[in-house]
Protein backbone atom coordinates (compact mmCIF):
# COMPACT_ATOMS: atom_id res chain seq x y z
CA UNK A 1 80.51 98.28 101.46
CA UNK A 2 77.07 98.66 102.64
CA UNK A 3 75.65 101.75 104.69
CA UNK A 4 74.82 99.29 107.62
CA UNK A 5 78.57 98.30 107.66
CA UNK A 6 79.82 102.01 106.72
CA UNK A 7 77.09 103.26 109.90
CA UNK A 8 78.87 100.28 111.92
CA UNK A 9 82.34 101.48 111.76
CA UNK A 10 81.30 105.69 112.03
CA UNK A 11 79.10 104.75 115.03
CA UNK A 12 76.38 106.94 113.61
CA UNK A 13 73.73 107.02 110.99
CA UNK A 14 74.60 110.92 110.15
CA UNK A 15 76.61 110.78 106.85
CA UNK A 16 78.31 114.23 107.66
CA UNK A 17 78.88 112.93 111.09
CA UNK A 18 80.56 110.13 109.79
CA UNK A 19 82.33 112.13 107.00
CA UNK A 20 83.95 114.23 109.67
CA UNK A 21 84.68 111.73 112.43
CA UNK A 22 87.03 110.00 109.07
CA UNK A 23 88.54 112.95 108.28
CA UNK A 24 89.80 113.26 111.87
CA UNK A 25 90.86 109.75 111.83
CA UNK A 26 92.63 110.24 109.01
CA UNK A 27 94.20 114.25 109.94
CA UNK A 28 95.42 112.41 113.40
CA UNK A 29 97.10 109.45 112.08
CA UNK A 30 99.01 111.77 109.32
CA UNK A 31 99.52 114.28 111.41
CA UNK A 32 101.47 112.01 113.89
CA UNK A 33 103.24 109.94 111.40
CA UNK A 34 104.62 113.33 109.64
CA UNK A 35 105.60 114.54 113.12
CA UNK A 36 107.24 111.24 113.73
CA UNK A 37 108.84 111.91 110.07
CA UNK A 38 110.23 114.81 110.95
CA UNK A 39 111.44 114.09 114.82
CA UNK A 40 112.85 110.84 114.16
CA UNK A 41 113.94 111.01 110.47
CA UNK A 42 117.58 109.89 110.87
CA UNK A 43 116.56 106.60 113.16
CA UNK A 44 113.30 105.77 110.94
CA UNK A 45 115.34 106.74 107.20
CA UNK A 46 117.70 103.61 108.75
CA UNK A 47 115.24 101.34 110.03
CA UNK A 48 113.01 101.90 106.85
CA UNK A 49 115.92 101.86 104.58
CA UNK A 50 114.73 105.42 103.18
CA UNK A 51 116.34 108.58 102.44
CA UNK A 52 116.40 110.82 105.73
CA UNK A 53 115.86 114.07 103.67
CA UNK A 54 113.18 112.30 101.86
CA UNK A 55 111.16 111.10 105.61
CA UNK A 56 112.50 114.85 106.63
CA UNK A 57 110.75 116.71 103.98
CA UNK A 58 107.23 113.91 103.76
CA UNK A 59 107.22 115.02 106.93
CA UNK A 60 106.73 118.38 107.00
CA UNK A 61 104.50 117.84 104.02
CA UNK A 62 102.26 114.80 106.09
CA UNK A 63 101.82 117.74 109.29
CA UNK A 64 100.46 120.41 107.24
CA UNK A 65 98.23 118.02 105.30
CA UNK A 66 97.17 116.30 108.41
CA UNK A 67 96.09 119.74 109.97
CA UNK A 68 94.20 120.64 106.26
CA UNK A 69 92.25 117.38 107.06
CA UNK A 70 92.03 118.68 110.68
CA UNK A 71 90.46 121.98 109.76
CA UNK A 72 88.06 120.05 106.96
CA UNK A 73 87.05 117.50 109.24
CA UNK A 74 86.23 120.52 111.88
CA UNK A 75 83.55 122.09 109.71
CA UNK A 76 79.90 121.54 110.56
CA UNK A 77 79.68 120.42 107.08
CA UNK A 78 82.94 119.85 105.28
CA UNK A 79 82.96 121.29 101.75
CA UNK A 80 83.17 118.85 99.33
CA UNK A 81 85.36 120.14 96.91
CA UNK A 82 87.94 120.13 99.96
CA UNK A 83 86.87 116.13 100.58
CA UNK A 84 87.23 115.08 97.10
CA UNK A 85 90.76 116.91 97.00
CA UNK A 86 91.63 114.69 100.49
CA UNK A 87 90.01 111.30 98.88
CA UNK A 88 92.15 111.93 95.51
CA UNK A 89 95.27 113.05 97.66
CA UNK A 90 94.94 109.99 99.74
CA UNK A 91 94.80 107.45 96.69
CA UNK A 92 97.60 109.32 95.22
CA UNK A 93 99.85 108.50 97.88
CA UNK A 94 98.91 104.90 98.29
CA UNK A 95 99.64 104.55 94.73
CA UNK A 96 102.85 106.60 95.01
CA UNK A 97 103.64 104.57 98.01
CA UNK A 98 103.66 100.93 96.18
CA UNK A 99 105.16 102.76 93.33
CA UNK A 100 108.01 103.54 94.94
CA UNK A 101 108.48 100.43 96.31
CA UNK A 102 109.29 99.10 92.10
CA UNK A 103 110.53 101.76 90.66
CA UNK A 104 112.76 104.24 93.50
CA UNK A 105 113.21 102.76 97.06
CA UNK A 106 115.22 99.68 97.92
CA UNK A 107 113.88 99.52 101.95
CA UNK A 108 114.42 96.97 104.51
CA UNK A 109 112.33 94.60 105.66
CA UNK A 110 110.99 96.99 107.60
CA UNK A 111 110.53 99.45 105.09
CA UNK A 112 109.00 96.21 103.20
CA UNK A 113 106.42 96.13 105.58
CA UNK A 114 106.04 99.92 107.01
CA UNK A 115 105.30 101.33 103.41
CA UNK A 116 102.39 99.20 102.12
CA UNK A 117 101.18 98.61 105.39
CA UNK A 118 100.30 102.95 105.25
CA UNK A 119 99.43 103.07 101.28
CA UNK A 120 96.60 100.65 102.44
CA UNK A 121 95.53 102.75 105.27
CA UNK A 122 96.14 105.64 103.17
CA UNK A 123 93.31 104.12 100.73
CA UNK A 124 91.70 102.46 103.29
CA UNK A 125 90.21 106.16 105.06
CA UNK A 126 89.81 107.46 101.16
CA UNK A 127 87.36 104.65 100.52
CA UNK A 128 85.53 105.40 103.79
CA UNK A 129 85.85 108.84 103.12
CA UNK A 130 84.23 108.44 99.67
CA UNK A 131 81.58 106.35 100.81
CA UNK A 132 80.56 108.70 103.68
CA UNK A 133 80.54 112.11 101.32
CA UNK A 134 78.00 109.62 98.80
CA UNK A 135 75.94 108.71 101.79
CA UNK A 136 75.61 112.01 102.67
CA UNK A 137 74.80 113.75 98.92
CA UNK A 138 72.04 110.58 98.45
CA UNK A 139 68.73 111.63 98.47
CA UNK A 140 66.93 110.85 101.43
């Protein structure tokens, strides 16, 4: 992806701005599917063909990650040891997530749909994420 492109979708030429306006992309879209997780975990664990303890407790785990991202993405200048954590975190789970799809879940068509339709925009804001920190530790 080039730096025009990366610039592009950040709306700004600041790496660190665009670092941090990702990691609030990303803290706001977890935190809201975790809370939706947790709210709705009986009707989602049946359209999704998932276990509701399992959405119950991803849940809780997806809000208090999202509002880790939250406080990263907050800082003037997120530290990068935090970043790299999210970035590795986030390909984890899109792995995970088409893991489980082989080896532990047998969803619905839904769930067919719902769960690599997030692992790719799980790994979609760790790539942007990882090419905004780069940008940003590139000598000028």
């Amino acid at each position: 992806m080039s730096a025009t492109l990366l610039t592009g979708i950040a709306r700004t030429t600041v790496p660190q701005t665009a670092l941090r306006r990702f990691l609030a992309l990303d803290a706001v879209v977890t935190t809201a599917n975790g809370l939706a997780y947790v709210a709705f975990s009986a009707p989602l664990s049946r359209l999704l063909g998932v276990g509701q303890e399992l959405l119950l407790g991803l849940g809780v785990f997806l809000a208090a990650y999202g509002a880790g991202v939250a406080w990263l993405a907050s800082r003037r200048r997120p530290p990068v040891l935090g970043v790299r954590l999210v970035i590795e975190g986030n390909y984890a789970w899109a792995a995970l997530s088409l893991l489980s799809l082989a080896l532990w879940f047998e969803p619905t068509t839904a769930g067919l749909l719902w769960i690599p339709a997030q692992a790719l925009t799980v790994a979609g804001f760790a790539l942007l994420q990882q090419l905004a920190l780069r940008a940003g530790s590139a000598p000028e």
